[in-house]
Structure formats: C-alpha cells, structure tokens
C-alpha atoms as a PDB file:
ATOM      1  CA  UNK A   1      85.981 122.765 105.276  1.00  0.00           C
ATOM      2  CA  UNK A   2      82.726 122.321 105.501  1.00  0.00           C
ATOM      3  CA  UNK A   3      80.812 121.693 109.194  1.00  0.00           C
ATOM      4  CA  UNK A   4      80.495 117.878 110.618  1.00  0.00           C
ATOM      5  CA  UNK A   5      77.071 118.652 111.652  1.00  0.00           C
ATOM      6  CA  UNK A   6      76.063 119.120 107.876  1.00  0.00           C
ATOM      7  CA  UNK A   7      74.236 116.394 106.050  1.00  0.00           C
ATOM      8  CA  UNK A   8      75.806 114.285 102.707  1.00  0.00           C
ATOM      9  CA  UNK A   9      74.207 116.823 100.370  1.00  0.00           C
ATOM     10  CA  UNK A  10      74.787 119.773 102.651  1.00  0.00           C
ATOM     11  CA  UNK A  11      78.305 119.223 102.566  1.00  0.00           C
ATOM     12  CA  UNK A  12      79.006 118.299  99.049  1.00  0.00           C
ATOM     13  CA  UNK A  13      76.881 121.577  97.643  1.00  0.00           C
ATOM     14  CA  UNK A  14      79.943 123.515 100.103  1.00  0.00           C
ATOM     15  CA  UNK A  15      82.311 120.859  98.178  1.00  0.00           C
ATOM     16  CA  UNK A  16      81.046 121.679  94.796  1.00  0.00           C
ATOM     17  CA  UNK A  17      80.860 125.840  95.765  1.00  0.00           C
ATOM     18  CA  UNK A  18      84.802 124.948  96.697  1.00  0.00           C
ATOM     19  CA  UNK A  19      86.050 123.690  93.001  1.00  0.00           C
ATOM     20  CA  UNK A  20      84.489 125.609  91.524  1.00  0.00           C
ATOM     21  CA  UNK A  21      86.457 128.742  93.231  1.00  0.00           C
ATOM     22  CA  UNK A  22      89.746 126.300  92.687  1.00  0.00           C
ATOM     23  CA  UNK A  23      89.332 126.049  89.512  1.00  0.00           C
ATOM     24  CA  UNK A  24      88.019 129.944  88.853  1.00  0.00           C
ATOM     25  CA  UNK A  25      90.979 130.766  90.964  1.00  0.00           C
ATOM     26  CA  UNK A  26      89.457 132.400  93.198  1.00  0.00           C
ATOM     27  CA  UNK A  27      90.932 130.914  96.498  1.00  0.00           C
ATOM     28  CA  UNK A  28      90.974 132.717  99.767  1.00  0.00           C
ATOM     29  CA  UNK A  29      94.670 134.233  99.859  1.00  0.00           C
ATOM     30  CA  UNK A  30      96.934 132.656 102.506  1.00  0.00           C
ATOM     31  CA  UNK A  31      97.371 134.183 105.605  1.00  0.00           C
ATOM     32  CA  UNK A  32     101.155 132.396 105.948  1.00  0.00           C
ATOM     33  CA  UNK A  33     103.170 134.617 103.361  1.00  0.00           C
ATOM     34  CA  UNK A  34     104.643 132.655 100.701  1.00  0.00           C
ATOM     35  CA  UNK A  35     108.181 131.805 101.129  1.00  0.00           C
ATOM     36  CA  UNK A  36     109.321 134.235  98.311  1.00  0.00           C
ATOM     37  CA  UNK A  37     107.836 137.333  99.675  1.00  0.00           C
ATOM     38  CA  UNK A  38     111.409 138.367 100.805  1.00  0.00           C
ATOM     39  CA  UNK A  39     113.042 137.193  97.484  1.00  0.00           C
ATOM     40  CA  UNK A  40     113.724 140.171  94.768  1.00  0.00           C
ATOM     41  CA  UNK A  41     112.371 139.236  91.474  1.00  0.00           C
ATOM     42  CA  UNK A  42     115.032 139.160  89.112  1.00  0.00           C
ATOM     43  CA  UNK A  43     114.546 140.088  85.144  1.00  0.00           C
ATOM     44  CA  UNK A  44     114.195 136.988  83.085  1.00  0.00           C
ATOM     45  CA  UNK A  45     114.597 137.134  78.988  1.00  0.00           C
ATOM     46  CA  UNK A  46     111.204 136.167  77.623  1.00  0.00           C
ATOM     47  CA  UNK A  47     112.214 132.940  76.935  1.00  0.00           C
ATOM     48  CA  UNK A  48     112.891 131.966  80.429  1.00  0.00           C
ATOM     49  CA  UNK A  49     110.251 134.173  81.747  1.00  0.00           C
ATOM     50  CA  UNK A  50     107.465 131.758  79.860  1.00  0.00           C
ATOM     51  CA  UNK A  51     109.030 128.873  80.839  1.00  0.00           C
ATOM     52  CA  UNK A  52     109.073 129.696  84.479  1.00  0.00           C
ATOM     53  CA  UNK A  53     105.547 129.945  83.873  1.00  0.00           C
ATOM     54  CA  UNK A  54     104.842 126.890  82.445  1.00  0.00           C
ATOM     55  CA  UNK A  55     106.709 125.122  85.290  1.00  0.00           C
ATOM     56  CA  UNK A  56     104.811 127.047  87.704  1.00  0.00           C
ATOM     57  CA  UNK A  57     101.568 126.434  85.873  1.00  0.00           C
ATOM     58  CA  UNK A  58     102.082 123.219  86.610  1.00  0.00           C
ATOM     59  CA  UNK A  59     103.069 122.897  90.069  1.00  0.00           C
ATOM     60  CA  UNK A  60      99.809 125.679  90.307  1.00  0.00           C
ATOM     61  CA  UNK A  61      98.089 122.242  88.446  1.00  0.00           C
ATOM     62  CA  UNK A  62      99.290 119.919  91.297  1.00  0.00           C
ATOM     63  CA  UNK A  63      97.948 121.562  94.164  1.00  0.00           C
ATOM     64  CA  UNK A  64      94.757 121.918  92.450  1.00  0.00           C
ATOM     65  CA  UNK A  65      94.932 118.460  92.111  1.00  0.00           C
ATOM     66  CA  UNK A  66      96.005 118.288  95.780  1.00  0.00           C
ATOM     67  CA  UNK A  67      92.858 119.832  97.271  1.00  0.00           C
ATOM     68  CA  UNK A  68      90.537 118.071  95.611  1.00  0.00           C
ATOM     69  CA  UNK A  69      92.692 114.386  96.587  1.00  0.00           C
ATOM     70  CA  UNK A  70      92.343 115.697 100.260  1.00  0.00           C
ATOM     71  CA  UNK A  71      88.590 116.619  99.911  1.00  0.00           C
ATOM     72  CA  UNK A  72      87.635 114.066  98.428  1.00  0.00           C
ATOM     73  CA  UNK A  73      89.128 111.686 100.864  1.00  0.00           C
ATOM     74  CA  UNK A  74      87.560 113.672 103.828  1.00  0.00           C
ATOM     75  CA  UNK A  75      83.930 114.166 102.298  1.00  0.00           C
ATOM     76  CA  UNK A  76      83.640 110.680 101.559  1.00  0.00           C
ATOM     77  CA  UNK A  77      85.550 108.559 104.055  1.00  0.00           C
ATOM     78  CA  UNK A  78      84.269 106.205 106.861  1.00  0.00           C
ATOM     79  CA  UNK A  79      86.686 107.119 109.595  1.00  0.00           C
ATOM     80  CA  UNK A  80      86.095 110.551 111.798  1.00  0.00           C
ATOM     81  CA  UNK A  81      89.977 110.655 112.434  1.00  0.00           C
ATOM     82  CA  UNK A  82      90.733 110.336 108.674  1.00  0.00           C
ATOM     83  CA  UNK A  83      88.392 112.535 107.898  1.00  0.00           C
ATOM     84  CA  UNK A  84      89.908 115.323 110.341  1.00  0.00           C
ATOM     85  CA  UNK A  85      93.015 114.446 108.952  1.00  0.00           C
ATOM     86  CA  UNK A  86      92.484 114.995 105.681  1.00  0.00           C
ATOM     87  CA  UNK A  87      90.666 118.388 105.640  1.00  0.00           C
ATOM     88  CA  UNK A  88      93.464 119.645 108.267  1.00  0.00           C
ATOM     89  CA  UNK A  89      96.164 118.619 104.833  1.00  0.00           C
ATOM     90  CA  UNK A  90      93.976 120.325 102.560  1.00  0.00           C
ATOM     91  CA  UNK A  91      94.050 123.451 104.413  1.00  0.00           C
ATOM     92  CA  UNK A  92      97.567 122.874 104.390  1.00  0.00           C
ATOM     93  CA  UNK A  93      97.863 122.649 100.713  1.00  0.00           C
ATOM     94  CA  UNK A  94      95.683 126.110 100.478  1.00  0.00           C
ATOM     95  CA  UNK A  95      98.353 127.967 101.240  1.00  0.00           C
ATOM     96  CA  UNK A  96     100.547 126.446  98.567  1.00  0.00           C
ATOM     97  CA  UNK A  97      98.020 126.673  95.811  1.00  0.00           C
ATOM     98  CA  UNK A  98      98.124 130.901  96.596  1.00  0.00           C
ATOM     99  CA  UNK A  99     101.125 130.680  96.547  1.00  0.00           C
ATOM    100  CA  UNK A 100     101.594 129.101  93.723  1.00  0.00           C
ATOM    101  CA  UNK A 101      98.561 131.678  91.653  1.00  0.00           C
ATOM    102  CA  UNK A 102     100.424 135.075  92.981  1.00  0.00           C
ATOM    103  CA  UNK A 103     103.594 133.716  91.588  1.00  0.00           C
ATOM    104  CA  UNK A 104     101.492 132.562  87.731  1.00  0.00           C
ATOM    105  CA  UNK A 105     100.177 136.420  88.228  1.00  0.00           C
ATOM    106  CA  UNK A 106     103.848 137.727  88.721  1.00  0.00           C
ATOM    107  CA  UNK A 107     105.424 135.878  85.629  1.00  0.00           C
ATOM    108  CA  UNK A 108     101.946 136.872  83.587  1.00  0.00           C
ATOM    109  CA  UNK A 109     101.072 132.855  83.143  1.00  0.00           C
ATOM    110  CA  UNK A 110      97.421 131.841  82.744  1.00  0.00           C
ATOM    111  CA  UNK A 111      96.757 128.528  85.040  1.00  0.00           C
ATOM    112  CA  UNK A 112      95.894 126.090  83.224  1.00  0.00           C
ATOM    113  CA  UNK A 113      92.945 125.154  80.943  1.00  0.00           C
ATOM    114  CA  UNK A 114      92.877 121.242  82.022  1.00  0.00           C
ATOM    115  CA  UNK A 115      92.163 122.319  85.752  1.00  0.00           C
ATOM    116  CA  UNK A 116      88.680 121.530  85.525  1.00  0.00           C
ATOM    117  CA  UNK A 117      89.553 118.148  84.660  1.00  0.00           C
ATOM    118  CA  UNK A 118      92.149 117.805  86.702  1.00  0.00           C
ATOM    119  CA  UNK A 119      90.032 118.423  89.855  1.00  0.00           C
ATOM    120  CA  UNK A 120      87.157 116.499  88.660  1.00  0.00           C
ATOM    121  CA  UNK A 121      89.264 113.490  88.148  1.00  0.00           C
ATOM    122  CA  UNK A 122      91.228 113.844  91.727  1.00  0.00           C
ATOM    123  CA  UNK A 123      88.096 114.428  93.518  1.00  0.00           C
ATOM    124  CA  UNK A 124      86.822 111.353  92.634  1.00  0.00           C
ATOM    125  CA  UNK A 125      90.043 109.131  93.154  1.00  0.00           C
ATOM    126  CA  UNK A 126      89.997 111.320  96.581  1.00  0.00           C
ATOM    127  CA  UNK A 127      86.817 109.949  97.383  1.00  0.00           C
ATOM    128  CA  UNK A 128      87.540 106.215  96.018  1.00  0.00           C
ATOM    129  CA  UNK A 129      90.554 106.455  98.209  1.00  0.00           C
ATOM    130  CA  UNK A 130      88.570 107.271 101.698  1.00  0.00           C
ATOM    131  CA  UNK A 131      85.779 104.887 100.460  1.00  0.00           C
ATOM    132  CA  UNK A 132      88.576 102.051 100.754  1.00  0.00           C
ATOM    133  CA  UNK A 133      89.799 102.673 104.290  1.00  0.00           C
ATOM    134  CA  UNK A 134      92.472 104.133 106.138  1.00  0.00           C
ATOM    135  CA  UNK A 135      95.059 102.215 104.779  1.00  0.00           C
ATOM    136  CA  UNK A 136      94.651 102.161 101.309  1.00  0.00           C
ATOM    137  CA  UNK A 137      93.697 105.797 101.624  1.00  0.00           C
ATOM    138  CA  UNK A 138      97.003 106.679 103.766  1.00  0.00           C
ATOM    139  CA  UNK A 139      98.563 104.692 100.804  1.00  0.00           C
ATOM    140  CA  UNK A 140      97.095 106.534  98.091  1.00  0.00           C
ATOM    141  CA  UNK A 141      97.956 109.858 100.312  1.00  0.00           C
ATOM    142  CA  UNK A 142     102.197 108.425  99.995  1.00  0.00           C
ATOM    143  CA  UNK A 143     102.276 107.616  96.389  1.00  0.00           C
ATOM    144  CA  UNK A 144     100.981 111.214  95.490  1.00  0.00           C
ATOM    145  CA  UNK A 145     102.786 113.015  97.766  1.00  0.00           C
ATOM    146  CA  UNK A 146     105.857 110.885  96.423  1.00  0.00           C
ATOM    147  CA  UNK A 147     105.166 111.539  92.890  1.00  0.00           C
ATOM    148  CA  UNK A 148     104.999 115.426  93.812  1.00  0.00           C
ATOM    149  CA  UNK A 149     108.387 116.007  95.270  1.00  0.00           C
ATOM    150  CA  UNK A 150     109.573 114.233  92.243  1.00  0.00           C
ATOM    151  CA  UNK A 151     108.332 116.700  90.260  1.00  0.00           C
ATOM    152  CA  UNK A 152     109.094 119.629  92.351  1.00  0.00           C
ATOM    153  CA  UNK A 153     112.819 118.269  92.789  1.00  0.00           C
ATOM    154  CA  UNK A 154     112.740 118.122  88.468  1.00  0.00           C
ATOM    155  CA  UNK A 155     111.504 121.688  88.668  1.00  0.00           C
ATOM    156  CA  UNK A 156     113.983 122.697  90.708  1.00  0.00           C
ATOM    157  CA  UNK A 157     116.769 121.828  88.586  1.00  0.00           C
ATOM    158  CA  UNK A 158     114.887 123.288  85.239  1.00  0.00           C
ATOM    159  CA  UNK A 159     113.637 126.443  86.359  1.00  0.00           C
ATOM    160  CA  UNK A 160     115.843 129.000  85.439  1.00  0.00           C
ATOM    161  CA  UNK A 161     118.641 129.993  87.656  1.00  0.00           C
ATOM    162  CA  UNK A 162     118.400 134.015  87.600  1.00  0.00           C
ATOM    163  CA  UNK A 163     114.230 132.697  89.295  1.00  0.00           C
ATOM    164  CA  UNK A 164     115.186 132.500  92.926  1.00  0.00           C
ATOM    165  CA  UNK A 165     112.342 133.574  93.700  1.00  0.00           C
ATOM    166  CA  UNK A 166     110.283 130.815  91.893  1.00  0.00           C
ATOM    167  CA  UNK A 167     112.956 128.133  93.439  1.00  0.00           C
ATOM    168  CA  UNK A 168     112.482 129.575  97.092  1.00  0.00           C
ATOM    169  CA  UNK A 169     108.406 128.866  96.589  1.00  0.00           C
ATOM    170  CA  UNK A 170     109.290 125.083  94.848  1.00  0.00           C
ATOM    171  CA  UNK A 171     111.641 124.203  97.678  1.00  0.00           C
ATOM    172  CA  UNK A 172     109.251 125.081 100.429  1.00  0.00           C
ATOM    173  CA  UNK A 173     106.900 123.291  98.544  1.00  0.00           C
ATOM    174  CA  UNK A 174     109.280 119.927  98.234  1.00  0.00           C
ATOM    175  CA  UNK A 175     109.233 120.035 102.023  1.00  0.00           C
ATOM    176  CA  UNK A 176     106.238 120.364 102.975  1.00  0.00           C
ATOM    177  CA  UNK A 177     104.972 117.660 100.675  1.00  0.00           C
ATOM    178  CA  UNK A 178     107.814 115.388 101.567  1.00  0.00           C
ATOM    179  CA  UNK A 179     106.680 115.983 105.367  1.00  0.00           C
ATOM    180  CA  UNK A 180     102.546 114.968 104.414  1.00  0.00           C
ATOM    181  CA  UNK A 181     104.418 111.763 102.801  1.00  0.00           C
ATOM    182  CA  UNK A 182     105.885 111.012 105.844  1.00  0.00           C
ATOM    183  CA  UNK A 183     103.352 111.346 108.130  1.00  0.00           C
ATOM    184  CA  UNK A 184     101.075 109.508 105.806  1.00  0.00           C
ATOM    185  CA  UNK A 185     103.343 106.555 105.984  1.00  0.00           C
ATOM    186  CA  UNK A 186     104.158 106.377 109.422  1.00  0.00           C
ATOM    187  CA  UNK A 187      99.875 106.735 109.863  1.00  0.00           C
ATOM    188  CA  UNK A 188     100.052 103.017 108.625  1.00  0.00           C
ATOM    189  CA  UNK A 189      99.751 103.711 104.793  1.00  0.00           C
ATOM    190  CA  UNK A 190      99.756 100.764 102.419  1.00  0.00           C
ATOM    191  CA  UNK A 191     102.756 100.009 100.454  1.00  0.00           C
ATOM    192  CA  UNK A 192     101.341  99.697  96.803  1.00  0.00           C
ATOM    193  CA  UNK A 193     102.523  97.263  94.239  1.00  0.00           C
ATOM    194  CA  UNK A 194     104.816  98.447  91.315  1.00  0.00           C
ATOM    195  CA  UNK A 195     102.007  98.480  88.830  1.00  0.00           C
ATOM    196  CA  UNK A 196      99.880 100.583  90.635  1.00  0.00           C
ATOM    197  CA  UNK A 197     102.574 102.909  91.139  1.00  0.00           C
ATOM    198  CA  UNK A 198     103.358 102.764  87.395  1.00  0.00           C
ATOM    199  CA  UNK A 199      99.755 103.888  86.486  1.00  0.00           C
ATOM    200  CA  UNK A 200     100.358 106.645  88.655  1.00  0.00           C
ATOM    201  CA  UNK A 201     103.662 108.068  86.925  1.00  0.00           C
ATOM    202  CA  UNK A 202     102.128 107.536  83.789  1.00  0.00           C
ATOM    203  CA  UNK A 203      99.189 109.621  85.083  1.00  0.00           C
ATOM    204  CA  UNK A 204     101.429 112.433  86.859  1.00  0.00           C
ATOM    205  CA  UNK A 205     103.495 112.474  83.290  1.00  0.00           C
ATOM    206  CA  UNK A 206     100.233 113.053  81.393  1.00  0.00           C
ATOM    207  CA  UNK A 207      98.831 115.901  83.762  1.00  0.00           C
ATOM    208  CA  UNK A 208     102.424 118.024  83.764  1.00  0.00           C
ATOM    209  CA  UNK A 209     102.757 117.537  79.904  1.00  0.00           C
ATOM    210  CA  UNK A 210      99.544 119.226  79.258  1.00  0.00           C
ATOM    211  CA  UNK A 211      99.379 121.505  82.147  1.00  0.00           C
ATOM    212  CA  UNK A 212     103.380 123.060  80.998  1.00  0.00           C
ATOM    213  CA  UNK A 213     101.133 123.732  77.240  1.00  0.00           C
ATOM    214  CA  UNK A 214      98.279 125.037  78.516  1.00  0.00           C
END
C-alpha cells in the first residue's frame, strides 16, 4: 500500500499504477502458498474442465472486486485506524486473488473481460464507503464479505467433484472471508436495512453472471 507520508495525488497515482496491474493480472505472486499446492490435479472431461473455469473466473472476479473495496476504503477514509485496517485486509485478499489467477492459468481460463469494470465500480463504492465513516464503512465491509461466502459456499457445491484441488482453494477462501466478516462486525459495523442488502444481491448476481461468460 502506498506510504502515509504521501500526499492525495501521490497516493492515488500508486492507487491507479495498482488496478491497473489487477486488472492486467499482473499481481505480485503470494508469498503464502495457495492451499492447493499439495492437492494433485485430477483430469477433468472438457466439459467440467471449462466450467471449473468459469466458476473460478469468477471467484478470480470477486477478489478483484475485493481489493479495490479495501483500497478504496483506505485511500479515501477519515479515520487513521480504518485506514490501517483496511489496507492490512487488502493485503490479505492479495494472496487470494494469486491464488485464484495460478489456478484460471492451470484450468487454461482467461479472467474475465468485465474486470475493468468491476474494479472501477468497487473502487469507488470503496471510497464512498470510508467517506461515510467507520460504521457504515465496517457495514459495507459485512454485507460484502457476507455476499462472498455465499457464493463461495454455491461454488463449492457446483464445482465438479473429481476438482479437489479447485474446492481446497474455495474453502480456504470461504474462511478467510467469513473471518474479515466477523471481525468487521464485531469492529462496530452497521446492520443495513433489507433493501440495501437487496441491491447488493442483485448486484453480486449481475457481476457472477457475466464474469462465469466472460
């Protein structure tokens, strides 16, 4: 992340330089191994070879969203704390998006075309989120995390069963996110209203759609 001593502009050039390497991806590997290093790769039909893809491409899709949520909330919000915070979650979440590109390499999947948009978009709720304040952003921080592990615990029953080694990566995944939730609540994040989190399925249900296409 970039340095506190930076100025605005200083800091969101290193921001910018950042997506732009997401979205390329072109992300530092991680130096914890992935979870499936240890896991023999079994031979899939085609069939279930591209659709292990696709569900990967999309979990790939969510922690590109994921860094730029976390970013965004620690470029642009008011509290020192929240800002530490948040770039110690998006390191975090580095890991998982390797992760996530050695396995779309394995399976010979493309990551998605939408990324761009994708990270755009989250970057700027990111920063609308630590705008608001620690509460709303903590808030903001639960209802993602929440809508991920539903989505990881859906890929986990669809990915196909002969794929441990795709499953071992998704259920590391489901806990780590489940544990940001949880810390993000217990922080003091806001409970929001049904609607709100409405919008958001409706949102998550739009990115996986396209991202499992393309």
């Amino acid at each position: 992340m970039p340095g506190p001593n930076l100025s605005f502009l200083d800091r969101l050039l290193a921001e910018a330089d950042h997506g732009l390497r997401v979205i390329a991806a072109r992300s530092p590997a991680s130096a914890e191994p992935s979870p499936a290093a240890s896991v023999p790769d079994a031979e899939l039909a085609p069939e279930a070879r591209r659709h292990a893809g696709s569900l990967m491409r999309v979990n790939h899709s969510g922690e590109v969203c994921a860094q730029a949520l976390y970013r965004g909330q620690a470029l642009c919000s008011r509290s020192a704390e929240m800002r530490s915070d948040m770039s110690a979650a998006a390191q975090e979440e580095e890991a998982h998006l390797a992760w996530c590109q050695q396995r779309l390499d394995e399976l010979g999947t493309e990551p998605s075309r939408f990324n761009p948009l994708w990270y755009g978009a989250s970057f700027a709720l990111g920063a609308a989120a630590g705008l608001a304040g620690t509460g709303p952003g903590l808030g903001f921080v639960a209802a993602t995390e929440d809508q991920v592990c539903a989505h990881l615990r859906d890929h986990l029953g669809r990915l196909p069963a002969a794929d441990e080694r795709s499953r071992a990566l998704v259920t590391k995944m489901l806990a780590d996110e489940d544990a940001h939730a949880h810390r993000a609540k217990e922080a003091g994040a806001w409970q929001f209203p049904k609607p709100v989190k409405d919008g958001m399925t409706l949102l998550s249900r739009i990115m996986t759609g396209l991202s499992y296409r393309a």
